[in-house]
C-alpha atoms as a PDB file:
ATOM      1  CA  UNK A   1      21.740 -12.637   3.958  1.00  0.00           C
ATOM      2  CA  UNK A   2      19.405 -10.346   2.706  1.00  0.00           C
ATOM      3  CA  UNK A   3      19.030  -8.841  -0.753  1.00  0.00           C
ATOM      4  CA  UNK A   4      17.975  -5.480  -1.876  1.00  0.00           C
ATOM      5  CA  UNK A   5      16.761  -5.728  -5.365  1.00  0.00           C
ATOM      6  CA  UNK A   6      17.075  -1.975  -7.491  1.00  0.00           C
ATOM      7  CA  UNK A   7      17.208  -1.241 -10.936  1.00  0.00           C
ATOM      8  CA  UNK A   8      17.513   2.633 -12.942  1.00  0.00           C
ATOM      9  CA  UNK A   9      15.275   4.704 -11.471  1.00  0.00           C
ATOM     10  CA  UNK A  10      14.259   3.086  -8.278  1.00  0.00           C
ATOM     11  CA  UNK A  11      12.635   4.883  -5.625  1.00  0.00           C
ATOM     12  CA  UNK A  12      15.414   5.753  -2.566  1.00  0.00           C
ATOM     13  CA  UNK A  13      13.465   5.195   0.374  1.00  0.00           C
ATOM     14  CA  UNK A  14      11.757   1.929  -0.838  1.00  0.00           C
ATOM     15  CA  UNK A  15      15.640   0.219  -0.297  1.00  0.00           C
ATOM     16  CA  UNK A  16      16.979   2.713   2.262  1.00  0.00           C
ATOM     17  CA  UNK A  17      14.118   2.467   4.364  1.00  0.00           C
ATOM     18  CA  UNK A  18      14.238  -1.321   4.902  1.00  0.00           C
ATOM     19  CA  UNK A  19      18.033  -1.405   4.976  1.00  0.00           C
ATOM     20  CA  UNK A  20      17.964   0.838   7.993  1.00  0.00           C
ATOM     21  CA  UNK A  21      14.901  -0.998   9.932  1.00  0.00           C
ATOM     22  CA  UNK A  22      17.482  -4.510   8.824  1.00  0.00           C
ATOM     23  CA  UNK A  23      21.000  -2.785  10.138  1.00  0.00           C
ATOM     24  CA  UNK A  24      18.956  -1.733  13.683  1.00  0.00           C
ATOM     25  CA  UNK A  25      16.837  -4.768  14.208  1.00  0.00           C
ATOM     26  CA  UNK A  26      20.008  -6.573  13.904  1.00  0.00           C
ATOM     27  CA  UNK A  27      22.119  -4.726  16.228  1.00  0.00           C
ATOM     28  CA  UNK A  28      19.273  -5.159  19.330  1.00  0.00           C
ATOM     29  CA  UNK A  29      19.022  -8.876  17.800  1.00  0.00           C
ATOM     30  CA  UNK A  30      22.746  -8.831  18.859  1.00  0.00           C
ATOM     31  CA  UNK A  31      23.426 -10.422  15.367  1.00  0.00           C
ATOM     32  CA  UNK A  32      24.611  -7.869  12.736  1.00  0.00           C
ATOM     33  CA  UNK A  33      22.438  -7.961   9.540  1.00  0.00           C
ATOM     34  CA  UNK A  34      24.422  -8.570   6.097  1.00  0.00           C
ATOM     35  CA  UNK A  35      22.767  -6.735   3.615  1.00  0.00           C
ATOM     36  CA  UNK A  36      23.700  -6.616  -0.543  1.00  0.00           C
ATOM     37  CA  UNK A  37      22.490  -4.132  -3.075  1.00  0.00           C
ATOM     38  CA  UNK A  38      21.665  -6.136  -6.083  1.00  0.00           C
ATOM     39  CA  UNK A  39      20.999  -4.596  -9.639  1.00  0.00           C
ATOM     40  CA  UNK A  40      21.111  -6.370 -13.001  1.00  0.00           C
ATOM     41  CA  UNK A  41      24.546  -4.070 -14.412  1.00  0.00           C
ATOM     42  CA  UNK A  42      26.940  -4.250 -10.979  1.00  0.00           C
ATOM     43  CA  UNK A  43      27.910  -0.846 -10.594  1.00  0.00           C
ATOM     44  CA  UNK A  44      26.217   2.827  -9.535  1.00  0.00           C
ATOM     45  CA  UNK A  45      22.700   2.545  -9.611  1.00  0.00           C
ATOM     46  CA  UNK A  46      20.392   6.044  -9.968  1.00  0.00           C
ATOM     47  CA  UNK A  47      17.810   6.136  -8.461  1.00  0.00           C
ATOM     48  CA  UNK A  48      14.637   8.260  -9.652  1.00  0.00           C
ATOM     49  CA  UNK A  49      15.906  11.270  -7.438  1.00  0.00           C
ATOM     50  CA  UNK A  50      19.956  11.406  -8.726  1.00  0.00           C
ATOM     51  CA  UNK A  51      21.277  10.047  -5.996  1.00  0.00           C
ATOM     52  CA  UNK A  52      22.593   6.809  -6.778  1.00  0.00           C
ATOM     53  CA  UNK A  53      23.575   3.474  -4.731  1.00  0.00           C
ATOM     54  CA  UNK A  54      26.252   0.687  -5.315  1.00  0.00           C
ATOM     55  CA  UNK A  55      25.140  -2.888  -6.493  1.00  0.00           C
ATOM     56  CA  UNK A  56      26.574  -6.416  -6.746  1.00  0.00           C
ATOM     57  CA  UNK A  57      25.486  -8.071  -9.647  1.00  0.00           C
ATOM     58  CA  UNK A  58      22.557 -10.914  -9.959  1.00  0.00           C
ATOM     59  CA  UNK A  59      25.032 -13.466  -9.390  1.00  0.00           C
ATOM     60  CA  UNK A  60      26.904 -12.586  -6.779  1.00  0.00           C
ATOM     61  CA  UNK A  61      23.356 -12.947  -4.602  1.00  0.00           C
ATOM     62  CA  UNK A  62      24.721 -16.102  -2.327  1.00  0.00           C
ATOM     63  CA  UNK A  63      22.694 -17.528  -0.207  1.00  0.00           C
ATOM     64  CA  UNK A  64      19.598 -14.950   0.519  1.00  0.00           C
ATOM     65  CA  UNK A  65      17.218 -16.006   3.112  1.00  0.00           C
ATOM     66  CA  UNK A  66      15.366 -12.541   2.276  1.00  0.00           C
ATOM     67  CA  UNK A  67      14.903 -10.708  -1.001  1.00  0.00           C
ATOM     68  CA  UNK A  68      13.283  -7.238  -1.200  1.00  0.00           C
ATOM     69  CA  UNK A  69      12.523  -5.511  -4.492  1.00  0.00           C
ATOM     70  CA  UNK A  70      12.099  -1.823  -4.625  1.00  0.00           C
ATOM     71  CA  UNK A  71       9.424   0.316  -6.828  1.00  0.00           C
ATOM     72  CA  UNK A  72       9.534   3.061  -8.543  1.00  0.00           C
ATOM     73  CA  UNK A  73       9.386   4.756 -12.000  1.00  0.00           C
ATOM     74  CA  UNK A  74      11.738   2.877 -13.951  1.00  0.00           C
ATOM     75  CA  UNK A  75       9.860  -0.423 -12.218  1.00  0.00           C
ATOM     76  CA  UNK A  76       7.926  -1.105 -15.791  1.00  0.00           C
ATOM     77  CA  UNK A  77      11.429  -1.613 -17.472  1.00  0.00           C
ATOM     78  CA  UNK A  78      12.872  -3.568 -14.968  1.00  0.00           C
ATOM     79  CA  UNK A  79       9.585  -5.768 -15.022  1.00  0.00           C
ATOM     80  CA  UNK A  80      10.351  -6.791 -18.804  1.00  0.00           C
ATOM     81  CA  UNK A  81      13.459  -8.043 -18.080  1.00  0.00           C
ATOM     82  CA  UNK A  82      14.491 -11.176 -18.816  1.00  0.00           C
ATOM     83  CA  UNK A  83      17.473 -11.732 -16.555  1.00  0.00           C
ATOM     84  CA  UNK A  84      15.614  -9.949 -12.949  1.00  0.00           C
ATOM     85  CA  UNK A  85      12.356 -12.018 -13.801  1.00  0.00           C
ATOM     86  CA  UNK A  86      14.441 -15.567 -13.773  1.00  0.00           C
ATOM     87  CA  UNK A  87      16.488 -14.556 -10.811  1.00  0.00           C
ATOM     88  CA  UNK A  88      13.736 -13.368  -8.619  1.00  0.00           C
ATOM     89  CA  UNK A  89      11.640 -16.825  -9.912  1.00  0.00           C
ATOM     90  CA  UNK A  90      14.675 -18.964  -8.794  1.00  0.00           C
ATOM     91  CA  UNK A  91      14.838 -17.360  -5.465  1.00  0.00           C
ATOM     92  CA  UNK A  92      11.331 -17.921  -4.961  1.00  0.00           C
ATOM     93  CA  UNK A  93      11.302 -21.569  -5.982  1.00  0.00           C
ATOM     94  CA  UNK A  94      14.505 -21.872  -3.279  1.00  0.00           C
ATOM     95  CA  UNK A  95      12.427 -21.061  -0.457  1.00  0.00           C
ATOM     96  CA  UNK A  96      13.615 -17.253  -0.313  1.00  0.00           C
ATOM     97  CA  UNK A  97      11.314 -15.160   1.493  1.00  0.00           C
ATOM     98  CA  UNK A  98      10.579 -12.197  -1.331  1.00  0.00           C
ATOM     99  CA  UNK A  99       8.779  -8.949  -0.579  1.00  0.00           C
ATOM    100  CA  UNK A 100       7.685  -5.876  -2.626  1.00  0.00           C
ATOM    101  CA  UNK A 101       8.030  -2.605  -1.896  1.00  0.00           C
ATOM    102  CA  UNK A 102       5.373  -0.031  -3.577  1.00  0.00           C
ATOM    103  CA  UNK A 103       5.548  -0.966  -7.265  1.00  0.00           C
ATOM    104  CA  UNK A 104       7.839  -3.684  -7.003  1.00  0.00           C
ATOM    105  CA  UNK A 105       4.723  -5.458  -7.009  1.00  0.00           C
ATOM    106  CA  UNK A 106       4.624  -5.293 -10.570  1.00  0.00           C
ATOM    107  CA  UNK A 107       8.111  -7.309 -10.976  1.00  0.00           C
ATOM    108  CA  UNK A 108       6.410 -10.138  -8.215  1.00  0.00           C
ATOM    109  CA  UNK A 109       3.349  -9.989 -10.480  1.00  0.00           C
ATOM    110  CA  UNK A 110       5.391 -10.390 -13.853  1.00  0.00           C
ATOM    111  CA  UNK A 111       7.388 -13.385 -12.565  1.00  0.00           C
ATOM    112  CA  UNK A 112       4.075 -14.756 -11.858  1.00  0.00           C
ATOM    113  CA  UNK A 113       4.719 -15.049  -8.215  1.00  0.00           C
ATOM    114  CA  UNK A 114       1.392 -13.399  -7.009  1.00  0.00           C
ATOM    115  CA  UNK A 115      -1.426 -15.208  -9.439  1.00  0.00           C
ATOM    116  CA  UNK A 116      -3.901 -16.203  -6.673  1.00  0.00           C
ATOM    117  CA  UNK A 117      -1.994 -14.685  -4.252  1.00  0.00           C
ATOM    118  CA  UNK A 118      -3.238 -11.758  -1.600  1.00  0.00           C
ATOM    119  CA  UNK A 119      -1.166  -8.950  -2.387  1.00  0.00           C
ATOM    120  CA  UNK A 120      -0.645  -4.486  -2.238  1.00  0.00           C
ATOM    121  CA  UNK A 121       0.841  -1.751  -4.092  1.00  0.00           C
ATOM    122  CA  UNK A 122       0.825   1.838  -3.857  1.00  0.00           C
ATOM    123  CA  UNK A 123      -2.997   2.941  -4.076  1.00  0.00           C
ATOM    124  CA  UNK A 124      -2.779   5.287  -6.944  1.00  0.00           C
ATOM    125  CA  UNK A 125      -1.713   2.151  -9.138  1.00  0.00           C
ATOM    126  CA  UNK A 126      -5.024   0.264  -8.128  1.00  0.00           C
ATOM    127  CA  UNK A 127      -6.616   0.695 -10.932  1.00  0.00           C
ATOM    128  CA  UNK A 128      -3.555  -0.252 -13.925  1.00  0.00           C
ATOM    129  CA  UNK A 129      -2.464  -3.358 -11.573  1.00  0.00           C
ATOM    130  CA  UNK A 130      -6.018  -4.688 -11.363  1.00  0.00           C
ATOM    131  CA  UNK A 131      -6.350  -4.367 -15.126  1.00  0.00           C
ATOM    132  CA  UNK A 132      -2.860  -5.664 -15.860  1.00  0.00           C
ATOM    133  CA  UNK A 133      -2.759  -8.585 -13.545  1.00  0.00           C
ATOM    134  CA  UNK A 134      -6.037 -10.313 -12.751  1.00  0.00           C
ATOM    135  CA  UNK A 135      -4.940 -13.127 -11.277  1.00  0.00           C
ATOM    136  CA  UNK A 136      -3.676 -11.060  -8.357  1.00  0.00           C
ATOM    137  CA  UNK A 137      -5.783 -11.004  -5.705  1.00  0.00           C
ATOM    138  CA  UNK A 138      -5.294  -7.325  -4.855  1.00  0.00           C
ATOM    139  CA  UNK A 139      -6.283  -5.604  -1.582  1.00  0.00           C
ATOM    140  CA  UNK A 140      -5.513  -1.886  -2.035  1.00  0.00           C
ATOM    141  CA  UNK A 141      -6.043  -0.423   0.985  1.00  0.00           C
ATOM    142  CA  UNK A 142      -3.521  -2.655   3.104  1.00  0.00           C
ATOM    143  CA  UNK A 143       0.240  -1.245   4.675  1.00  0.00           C
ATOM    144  CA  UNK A 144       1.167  -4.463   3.932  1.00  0.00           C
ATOM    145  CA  UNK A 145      -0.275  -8.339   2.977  1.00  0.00           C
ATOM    146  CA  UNK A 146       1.394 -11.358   3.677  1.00  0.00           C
ATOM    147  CA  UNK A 147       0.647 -14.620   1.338  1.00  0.00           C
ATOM    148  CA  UNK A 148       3.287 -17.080   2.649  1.00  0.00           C
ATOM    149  CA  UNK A 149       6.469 -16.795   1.848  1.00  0.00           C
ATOM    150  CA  UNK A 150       5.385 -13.770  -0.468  1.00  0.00           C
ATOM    151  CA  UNK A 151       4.844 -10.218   0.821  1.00  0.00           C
ATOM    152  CA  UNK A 152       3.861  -6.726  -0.060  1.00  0.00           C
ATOM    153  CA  UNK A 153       4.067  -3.375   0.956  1.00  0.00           C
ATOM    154  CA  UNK A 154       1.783  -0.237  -0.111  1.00  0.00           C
ATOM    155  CA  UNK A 155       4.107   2.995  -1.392  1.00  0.00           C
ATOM    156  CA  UNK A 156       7.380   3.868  -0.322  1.00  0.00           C
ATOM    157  CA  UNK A 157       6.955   4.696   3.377  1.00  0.00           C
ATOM    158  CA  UNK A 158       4.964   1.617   3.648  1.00  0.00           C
ATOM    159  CA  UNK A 159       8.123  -0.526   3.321  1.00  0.00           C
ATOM    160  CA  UNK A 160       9.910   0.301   6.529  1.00  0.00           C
ATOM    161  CA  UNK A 161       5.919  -1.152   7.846  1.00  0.00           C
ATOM    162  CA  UNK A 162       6.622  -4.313   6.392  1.00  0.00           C
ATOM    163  CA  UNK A 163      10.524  -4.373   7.157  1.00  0.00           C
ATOM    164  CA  UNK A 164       9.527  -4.013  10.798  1.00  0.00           C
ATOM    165  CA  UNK A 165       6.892  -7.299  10.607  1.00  0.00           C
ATOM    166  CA  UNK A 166       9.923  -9.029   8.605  1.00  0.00           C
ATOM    167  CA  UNK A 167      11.794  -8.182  11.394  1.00  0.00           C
ATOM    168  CA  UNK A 168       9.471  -9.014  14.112  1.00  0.00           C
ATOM    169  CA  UNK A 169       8.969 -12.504  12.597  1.00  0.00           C
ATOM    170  CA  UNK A 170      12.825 -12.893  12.786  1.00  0.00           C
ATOM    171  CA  UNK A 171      13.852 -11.670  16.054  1.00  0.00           C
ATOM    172  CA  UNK A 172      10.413 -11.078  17.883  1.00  0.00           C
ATOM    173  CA  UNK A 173       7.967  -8.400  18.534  1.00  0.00           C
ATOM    174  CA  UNK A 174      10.063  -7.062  21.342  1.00  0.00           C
ATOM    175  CA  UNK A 175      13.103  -5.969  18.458  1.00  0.00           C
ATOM    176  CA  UNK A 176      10.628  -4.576  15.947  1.00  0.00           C
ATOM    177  CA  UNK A 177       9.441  -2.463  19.132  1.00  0.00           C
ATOM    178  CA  UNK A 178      12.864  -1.133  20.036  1.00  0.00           C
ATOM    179  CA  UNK A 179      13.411  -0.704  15.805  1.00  0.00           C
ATOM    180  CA  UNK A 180      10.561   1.317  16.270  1.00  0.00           C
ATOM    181  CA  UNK A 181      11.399   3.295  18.230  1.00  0.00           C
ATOM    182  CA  UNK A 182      14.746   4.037  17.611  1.00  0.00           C
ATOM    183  CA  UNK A 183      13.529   5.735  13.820  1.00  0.00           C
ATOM    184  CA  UNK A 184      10.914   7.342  16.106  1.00  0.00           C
ATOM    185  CA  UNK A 185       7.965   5.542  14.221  1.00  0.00           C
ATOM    186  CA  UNK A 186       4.868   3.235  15.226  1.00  0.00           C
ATOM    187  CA  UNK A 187       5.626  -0.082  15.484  1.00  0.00           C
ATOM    188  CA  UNK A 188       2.042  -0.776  13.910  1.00  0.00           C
ATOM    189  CA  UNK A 189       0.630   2.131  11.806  1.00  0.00           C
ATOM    190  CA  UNK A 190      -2.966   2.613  11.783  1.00  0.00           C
ATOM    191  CA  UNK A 191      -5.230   2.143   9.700  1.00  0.00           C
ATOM    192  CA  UNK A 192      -5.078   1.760   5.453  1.00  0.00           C
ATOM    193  CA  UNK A 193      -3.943   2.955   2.607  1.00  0.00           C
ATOM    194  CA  UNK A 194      -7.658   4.594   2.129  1.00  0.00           C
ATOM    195  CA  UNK A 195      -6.500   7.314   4.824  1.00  0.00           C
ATOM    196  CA  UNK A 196      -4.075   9.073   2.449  1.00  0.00           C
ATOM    197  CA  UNK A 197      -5.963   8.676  -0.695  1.00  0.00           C
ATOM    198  CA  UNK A 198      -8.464  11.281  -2.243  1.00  0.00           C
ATOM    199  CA  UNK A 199     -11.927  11.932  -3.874  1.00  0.00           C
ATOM    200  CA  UNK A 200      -9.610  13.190  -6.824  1.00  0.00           C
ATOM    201  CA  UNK A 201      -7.697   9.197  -7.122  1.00  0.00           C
ATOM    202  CA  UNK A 202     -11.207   7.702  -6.932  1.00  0.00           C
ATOM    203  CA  UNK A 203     -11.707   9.741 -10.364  1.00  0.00           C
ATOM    204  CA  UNK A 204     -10.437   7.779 -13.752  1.00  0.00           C
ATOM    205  CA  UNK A 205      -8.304   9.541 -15.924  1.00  0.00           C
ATOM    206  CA  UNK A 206     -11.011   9.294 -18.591  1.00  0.00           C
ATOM    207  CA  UNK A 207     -13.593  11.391 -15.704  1.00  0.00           C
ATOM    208  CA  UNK A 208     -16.260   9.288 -16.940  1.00  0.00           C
ATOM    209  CA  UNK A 209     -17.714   9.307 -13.347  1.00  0.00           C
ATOM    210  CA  UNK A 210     -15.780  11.856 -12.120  1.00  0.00           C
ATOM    211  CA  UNK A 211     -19.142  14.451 -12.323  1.00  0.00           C
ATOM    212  CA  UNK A 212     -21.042  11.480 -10.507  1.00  0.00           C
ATOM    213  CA  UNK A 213     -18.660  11.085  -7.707  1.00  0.00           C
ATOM    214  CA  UNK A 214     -18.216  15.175  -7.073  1.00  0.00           C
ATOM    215  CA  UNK A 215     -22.156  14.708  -7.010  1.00  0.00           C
ATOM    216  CA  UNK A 216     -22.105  12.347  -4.651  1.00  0.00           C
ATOM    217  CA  UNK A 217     -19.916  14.016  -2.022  1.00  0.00           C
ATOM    218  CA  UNK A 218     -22.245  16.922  -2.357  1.00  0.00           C
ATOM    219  CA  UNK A 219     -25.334  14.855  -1.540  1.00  0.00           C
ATOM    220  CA  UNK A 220     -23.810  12.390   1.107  1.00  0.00           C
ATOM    221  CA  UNK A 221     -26.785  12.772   3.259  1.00  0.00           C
ATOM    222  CA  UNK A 222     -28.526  10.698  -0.074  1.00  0.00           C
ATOM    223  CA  UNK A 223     -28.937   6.946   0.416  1.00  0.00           C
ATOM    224  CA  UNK A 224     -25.945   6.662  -2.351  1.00  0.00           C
ATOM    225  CA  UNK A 225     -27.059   2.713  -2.907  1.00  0.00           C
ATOM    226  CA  UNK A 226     -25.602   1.136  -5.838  1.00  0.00           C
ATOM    227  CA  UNK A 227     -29.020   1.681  -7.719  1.00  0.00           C
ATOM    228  CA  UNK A 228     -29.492   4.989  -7.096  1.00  0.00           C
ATOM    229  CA  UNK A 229     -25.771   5.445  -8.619  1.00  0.00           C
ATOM    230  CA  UNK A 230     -26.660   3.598 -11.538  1.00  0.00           C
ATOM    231  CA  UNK A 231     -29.924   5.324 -12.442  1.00  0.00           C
ATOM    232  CA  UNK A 232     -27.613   8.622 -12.127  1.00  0.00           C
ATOM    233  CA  UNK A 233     -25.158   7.544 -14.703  1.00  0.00           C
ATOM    234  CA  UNK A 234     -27.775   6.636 -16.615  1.00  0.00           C
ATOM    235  CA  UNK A 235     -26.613   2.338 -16.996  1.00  0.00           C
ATOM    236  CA  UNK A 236     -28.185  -0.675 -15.321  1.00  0.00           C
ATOM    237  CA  UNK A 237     -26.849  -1.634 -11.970  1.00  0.00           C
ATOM    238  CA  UNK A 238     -25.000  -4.617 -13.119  1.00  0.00           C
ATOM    239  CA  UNK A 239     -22.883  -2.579 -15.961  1.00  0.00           C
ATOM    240  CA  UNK A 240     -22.282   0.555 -13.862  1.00  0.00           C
ATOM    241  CA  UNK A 241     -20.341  -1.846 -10.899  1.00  0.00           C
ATOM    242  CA  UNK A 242     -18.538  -3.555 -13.727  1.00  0.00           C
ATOM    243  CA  UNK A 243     -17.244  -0.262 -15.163  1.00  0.00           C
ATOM    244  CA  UNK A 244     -17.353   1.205 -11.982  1.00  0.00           C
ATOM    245  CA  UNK A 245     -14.598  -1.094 -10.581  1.00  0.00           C
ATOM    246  CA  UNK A 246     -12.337  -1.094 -13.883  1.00  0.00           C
ATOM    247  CA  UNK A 247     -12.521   2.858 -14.319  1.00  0.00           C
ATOM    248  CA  UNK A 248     -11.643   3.420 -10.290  1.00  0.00           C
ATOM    249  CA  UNK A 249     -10.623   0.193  -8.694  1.00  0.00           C
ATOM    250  CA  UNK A 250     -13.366   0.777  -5.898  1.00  0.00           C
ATOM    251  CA  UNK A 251     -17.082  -0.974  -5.663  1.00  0.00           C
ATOM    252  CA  UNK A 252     -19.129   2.041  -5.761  1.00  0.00           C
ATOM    253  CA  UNK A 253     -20.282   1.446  -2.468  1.00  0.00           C
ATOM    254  CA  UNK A 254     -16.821   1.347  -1.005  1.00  0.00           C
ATOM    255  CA  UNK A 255     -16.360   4.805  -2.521  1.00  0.00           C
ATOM    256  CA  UNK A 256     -19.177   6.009  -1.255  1.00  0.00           C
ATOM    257  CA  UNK A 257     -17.792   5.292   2.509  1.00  0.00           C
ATOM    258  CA  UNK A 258     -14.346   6.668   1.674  1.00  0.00           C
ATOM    259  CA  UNK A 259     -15.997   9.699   0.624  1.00  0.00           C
ATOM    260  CA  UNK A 260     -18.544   9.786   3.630  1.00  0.00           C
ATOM    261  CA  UNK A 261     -15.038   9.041   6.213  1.00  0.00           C
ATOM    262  CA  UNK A 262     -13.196  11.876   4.243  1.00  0.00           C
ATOM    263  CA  UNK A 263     -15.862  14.727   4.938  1.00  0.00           C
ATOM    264  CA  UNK A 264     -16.568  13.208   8.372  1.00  0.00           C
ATOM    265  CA  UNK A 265     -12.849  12.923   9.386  1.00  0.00           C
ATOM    266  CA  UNK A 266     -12.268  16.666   8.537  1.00  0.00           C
ATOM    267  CA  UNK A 267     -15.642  17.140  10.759  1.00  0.00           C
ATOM    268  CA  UNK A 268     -13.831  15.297  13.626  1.00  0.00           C
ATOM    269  CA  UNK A 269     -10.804  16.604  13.548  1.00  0.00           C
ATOM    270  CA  UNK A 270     -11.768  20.643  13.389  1.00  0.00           C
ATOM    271  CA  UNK A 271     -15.360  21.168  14.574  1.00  0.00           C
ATOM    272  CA  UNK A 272     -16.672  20.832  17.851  1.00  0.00           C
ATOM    273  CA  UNK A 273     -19.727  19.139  16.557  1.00  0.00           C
ATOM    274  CA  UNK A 274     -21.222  16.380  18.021  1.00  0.00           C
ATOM    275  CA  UNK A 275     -20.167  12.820  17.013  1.00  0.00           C
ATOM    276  CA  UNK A 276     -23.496  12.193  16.100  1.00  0.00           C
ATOM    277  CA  UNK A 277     -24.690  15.529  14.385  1.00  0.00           C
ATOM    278  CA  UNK A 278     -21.404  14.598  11.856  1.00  0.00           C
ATOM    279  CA  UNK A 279     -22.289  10.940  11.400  1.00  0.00           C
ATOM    280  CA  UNK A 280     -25.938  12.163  10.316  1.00  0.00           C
ATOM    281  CA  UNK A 281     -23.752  15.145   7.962  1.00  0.00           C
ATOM    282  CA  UNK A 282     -21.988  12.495   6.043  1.00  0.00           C
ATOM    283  CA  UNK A 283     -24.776   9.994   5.389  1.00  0.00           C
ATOM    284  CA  UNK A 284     -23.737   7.382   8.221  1.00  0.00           C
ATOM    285  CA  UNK A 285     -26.980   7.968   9.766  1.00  0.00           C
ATOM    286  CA  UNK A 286     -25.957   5.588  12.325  1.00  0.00           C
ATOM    287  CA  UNK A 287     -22.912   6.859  15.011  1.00  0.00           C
ATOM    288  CA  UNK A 288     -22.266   3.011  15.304  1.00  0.00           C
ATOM    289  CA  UNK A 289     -22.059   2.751  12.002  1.00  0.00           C
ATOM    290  CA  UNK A 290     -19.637   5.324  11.572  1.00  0.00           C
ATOM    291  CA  UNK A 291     -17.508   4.096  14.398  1.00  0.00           C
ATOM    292  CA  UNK A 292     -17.050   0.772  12.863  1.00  0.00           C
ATOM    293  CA  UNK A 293     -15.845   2.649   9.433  1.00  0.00           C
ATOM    294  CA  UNK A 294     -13.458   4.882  11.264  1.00  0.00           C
ATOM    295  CA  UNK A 295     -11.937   1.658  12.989  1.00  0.00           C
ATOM    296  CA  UNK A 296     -11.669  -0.262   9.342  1.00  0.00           C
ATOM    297  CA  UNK A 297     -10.062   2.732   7.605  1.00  0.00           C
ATOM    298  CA  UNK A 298      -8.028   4.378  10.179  1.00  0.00           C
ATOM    299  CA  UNK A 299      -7.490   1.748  13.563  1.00  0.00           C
ATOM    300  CA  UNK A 300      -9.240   4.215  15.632  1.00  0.00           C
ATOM    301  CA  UNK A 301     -12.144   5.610  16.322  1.00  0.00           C
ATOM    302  CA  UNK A 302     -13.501   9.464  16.070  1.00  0.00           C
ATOM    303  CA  UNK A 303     -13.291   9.842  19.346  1.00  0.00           C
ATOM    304  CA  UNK A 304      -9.165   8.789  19.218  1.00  0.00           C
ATOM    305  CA  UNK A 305      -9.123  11.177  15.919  1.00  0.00           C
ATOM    306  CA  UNK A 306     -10.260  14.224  17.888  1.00  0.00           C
ATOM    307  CA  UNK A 307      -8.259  13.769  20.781  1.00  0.00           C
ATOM    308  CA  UNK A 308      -5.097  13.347  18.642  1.00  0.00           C
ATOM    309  CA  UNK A 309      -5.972  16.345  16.454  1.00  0.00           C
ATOM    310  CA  UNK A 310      -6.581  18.545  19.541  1.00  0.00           C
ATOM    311  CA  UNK A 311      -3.349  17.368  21.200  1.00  0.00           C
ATOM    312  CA  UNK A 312      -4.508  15.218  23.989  1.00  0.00           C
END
């Protein structure tokens, strides 16, 4: 039995999306999957778009081997309450295998199923979950992170990603392919989170280094080291990283290299230039170098980017 876990304004796709990849996994499995919509109040549930989906209360859960819990807007009130925090604890402590969708990560965090745990969320919340739950060991640029029994998924698309691994740990890689394949998507997406992010998400809210970072892309070619950041912003190294990685949720040398593979990925994928010529453009000096950072943020290299931009 698996359980799908909404609340007032949940996101759509972050419960339809798995509930499809669960009802066609099953049906090449050869064994039909049972799926229940849970919600706090039984009844119509709407989600953040209008369109609204019908729940069984908390208690009439049975016997889950699976719970999912969706994100989305309303995800800070459903985090507060009393009655979704014990049930998704009590799941957990019966051996339930529980996984997050996009923000739902905040309800795993609340019930204090992630502290020390590896975990995701949906990038542009890097910066409030680090600050809200320490104890989390977050890694925001991942589709998805397994901890044991405990997963997560990055935002909304990201959960059909990690329905497909639930599903491939269940029946085999051979039905996640055909799942696949069948919603006409990659069994594996490539690549992280970091590929759909911006220079403008790597800015806080306050812009305290927002000037510093638009700098920065404009002098890539710059060594960019930590110090050389610091001395800029006009703090010591050791309290410019500290504030660097509360205001953005990036070390400021790993937003250095997303801002170096942005410029160079737009290089690769409509100029003609030489692989090397943009490596040197966006301050990876090295086209090794660069290679290896394509491969980390994106699963392929520039040469695959090209070709798949051109048609090829």
């Amino acid at each position: 039995m698996i359980g799908i876990l909404v609340f007032p304004d949940f996101q759509l796709l972050d419960a339809a999306g798995p509930i499809s990849v669960f009802e066609i996994a099953g049906r090449f499995a050869g064994t039909p999957a049972s799926i229940k919509v849970l919600a706090e109040t039984p009844g119509p549930v709407r989600s953040s778009s209008g369109a609204e989906m019908l729940a069984r209360g908390l208690r009439s859960a049975g016997q889950l081997s699976t719970l999912i819990v969706a994100g989305g807007d309303g995800v800070r009130a459903a985090a507060q309450s009393a009655r979704i925090l014990a049930f998704v604890r009590a799941a957990a402590k019966r051996g339930v295998r529980i996984a997050s969708v996009c923000s739902g990560a905040y309800i795993l965090a609340e019930a204090g199923l992630l502290d020390g745990r590896r975990a995701t969320t949906h990038w542009g919340r890097t910066r409030h979950f680090l600050s809200t739950y320490p104890k989390v060991k977050l890694e925001p640029d991942k589709i998805f992170v397994r901890d044991g029994e405990i997963w997560s998924s990055a935002g909304i698309s990201a959960g059909i990603d990690l329905a497909l691994a639930l599903m491939a740990e269940d029946f085999g890689e051979e039905v996640s392919r055909q799942t696949a394949r069948q919603l006409v998507l990659y069994d594996r997406r490539s690549g992280g989170q970091s590929q759909f992010s911006s220079l403008l998400e790597l800015k806080s809210s306050t812009r305290r280094f927002g000037p510093l970072l638009t700098w920065a892309r404009e002098h890539l070619d710059a060594p960019l080291t930590v110090e050389h950041l610091a001395e800029r912003a006009g703090m010591s190294t050791r309290h410019f990283t500290r504030a660097f990685i509360a205001e953005t949720g990036s070390t400021p040398s790993k937003a250095v290299e997303r801002l170096r593979l942005e410029v160079a990925r737009q290089q690769v994928q409509s100029s003609s230039d030489a692989i090397e010529r943009v490596a040197q453009t966006a301050g990876f000096r090295d086209p090794e170098r660069m290679r290896r950072a394509f491969i980390r943020a994106f699963g392929q290299p520039p040469q695959s980017l090209r070709r798949a931009a051109r048609g090829l």
